[in-house]
C-alpha atoms as a PDB file:
ATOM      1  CA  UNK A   1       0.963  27.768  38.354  1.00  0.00           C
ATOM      2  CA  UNK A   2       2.170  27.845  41.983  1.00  0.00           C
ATOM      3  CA  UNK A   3       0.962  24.109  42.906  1.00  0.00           C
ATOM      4  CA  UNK A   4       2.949  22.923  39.608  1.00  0.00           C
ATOM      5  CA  UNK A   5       6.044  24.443  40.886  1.00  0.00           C
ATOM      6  CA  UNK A   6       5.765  22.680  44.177  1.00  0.00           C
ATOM      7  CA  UNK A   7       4.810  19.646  42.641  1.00  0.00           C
ATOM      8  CA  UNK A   8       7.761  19.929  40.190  1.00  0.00           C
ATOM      9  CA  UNK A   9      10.129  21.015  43.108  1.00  0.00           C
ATOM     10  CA  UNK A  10       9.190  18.474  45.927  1.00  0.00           C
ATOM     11  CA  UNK A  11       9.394  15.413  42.801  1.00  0.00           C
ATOM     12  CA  UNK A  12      13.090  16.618  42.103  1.00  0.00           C
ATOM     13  CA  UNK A  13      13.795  16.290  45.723  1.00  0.00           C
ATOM     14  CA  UNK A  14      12.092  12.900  46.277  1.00  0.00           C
ATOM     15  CA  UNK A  15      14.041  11.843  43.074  1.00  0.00           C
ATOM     16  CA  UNK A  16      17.583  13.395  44.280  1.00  0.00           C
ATOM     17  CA  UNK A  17      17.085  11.964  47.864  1.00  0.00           C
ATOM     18  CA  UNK A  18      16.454   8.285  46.192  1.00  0.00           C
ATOM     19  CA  UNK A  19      19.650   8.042  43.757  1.00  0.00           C
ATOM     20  CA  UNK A  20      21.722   9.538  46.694  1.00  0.00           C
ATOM     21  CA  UNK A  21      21.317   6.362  48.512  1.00  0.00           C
ATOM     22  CA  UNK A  22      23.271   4.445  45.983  1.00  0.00           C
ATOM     23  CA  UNK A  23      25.823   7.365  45.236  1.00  0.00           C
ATOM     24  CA  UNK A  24      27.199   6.726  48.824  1.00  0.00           C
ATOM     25  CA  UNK A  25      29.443   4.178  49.950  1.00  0.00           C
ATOM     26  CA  UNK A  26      28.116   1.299  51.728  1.00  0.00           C
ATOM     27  CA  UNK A  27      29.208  -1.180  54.077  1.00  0.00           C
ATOM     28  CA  UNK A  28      27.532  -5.064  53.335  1.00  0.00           C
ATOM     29  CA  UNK A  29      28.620  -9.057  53.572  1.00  0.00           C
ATOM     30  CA  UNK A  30      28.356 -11.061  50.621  1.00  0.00           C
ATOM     31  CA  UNK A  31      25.707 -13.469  50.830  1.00  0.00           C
ATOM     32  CA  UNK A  32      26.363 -14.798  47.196  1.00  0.00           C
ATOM     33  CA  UNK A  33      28.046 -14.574  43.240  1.00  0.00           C
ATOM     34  CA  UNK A  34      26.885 -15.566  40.357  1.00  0.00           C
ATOM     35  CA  UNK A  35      30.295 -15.064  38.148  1.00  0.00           C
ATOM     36  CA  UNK A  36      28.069 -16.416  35.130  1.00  0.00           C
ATOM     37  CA  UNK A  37      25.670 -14.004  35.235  1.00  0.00           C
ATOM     38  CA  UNK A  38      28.272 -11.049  36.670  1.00  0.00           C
ATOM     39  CA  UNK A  39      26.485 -10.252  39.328  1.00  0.00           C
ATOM     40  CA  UNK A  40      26.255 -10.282  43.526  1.00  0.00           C
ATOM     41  CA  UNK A  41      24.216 -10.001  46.700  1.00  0.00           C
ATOM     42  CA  UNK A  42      24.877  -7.864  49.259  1.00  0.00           C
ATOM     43  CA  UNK A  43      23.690  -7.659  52.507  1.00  0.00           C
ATOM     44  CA  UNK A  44      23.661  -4.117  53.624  1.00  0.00           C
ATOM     45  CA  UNK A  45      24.983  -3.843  57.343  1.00  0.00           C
ATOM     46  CA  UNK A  46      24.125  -0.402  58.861  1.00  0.00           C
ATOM     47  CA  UNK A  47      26.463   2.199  60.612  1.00  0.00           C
ATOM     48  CA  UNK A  48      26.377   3.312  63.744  1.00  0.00           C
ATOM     49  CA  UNK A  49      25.481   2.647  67.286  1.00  0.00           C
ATOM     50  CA  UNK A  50      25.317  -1.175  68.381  1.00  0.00           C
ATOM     51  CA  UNK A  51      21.833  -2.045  69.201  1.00  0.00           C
ATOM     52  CA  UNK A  52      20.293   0.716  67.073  1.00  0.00           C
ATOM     53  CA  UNK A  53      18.026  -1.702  65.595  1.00  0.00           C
ATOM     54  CA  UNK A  54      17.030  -5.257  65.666  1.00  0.00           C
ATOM     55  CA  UNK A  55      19.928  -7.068  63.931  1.00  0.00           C
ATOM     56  CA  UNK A  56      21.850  -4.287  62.807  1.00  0.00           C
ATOM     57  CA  UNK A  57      21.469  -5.941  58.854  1.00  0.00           C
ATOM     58  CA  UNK A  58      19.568  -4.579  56.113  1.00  0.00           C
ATOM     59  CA  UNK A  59      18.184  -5.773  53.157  1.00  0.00           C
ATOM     60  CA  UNK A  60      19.480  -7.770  50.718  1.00  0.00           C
ATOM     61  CA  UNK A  61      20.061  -6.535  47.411  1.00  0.00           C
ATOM     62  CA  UNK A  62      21.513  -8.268  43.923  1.00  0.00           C
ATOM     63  CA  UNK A  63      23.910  -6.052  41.793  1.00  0.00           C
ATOM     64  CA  UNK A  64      25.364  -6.388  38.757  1.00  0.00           C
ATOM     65  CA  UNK A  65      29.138  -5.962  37.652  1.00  0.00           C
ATOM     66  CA  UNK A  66      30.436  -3.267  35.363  1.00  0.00           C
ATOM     67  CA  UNK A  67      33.597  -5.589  35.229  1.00  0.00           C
ATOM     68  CA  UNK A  68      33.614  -9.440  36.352  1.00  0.00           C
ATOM     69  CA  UNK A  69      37.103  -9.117  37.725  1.00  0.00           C
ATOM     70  CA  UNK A  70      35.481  -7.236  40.382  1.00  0.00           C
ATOM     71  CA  UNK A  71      33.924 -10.589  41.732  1.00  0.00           C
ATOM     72  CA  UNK A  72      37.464 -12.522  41.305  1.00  0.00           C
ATOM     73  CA  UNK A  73      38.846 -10.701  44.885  1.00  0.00           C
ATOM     74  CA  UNK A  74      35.230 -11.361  47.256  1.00  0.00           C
ATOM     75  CA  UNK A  75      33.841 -14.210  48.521  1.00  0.00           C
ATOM     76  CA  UNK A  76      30.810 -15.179  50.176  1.00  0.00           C
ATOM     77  CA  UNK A  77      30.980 -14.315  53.659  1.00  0.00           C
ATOM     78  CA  UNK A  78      33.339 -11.574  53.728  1.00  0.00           C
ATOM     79  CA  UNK A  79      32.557  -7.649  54.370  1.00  0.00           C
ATOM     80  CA  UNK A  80      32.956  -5.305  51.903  1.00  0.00           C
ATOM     81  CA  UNK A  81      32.207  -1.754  51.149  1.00  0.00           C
ATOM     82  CA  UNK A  82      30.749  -0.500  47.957  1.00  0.00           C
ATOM     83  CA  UNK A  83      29.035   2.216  45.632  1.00  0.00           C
ATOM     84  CA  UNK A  84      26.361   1.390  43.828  1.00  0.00           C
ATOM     85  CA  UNK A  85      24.101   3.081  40.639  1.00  0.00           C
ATOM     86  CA  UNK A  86      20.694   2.709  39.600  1.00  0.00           C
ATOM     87  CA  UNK A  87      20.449   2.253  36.081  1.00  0.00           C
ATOM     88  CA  UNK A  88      17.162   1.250  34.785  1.00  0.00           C
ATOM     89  CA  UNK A  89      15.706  -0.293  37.903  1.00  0.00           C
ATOM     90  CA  UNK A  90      18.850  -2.324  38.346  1.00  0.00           C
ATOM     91  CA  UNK A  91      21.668  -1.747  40.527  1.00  0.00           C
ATOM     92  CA  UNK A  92      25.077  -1.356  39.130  1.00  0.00           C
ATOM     93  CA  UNK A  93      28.101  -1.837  41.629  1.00  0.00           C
ATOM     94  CA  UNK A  94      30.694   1.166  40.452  1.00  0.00           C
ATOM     95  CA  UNK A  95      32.678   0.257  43.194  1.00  0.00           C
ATOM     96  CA  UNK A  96      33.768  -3.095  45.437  1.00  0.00           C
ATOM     97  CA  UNK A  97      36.509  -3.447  48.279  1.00  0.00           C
ATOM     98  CA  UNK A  98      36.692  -6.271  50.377  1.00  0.00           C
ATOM     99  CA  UNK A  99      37.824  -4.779  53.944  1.00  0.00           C
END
């Protein structure tokens, strides 16, 4: 019964610790839009200290759009910061603001 709970308990924090990593806002450039298909890549640039890591760039990740008049305002190239869900294995973008 014991080992169940701390099974239970350390899944629940795995699984909170995951979708809190889209519930934050992020910082990316736009490496591409498909306004067809409502969606956009992202290339997540990290905070902090210059030189912190080799490139300072993280991965690349495809979203789609709640709304397709979110695309209208980016473009490829520029910066932007954003919020992001995870809805059935996809990511969502809740939130986009070119900056």
């Amino acid at each position: 019964m014991g080992t169940t709970r701390i099974i239970l308990a350390s899944a629940a924090v795995i699984t909170m610790l995951a979708s809190s990593a889209f519930a934050d806002d992020m910082t990316g450039m736009v490496t591409r839009i498909d306004r067809l298909n409502g969606t956009i890549s992202i290339q997540q640039i990290q905070k902090g200290t210059v030189g912190g890591s080799a490139g300072g760039a993280g991965a690349m990740q495809e979203y789609k759009t709640k709304d397709a008049a979110m695309l209208d305002a980016v473009h490829a190239g520029d910066r932007v910061t954003y919020s992001a869900t995870d809805t059935n294995g996809t990511g969502t973008l809740t939130k986009l603001q070119k900056q």
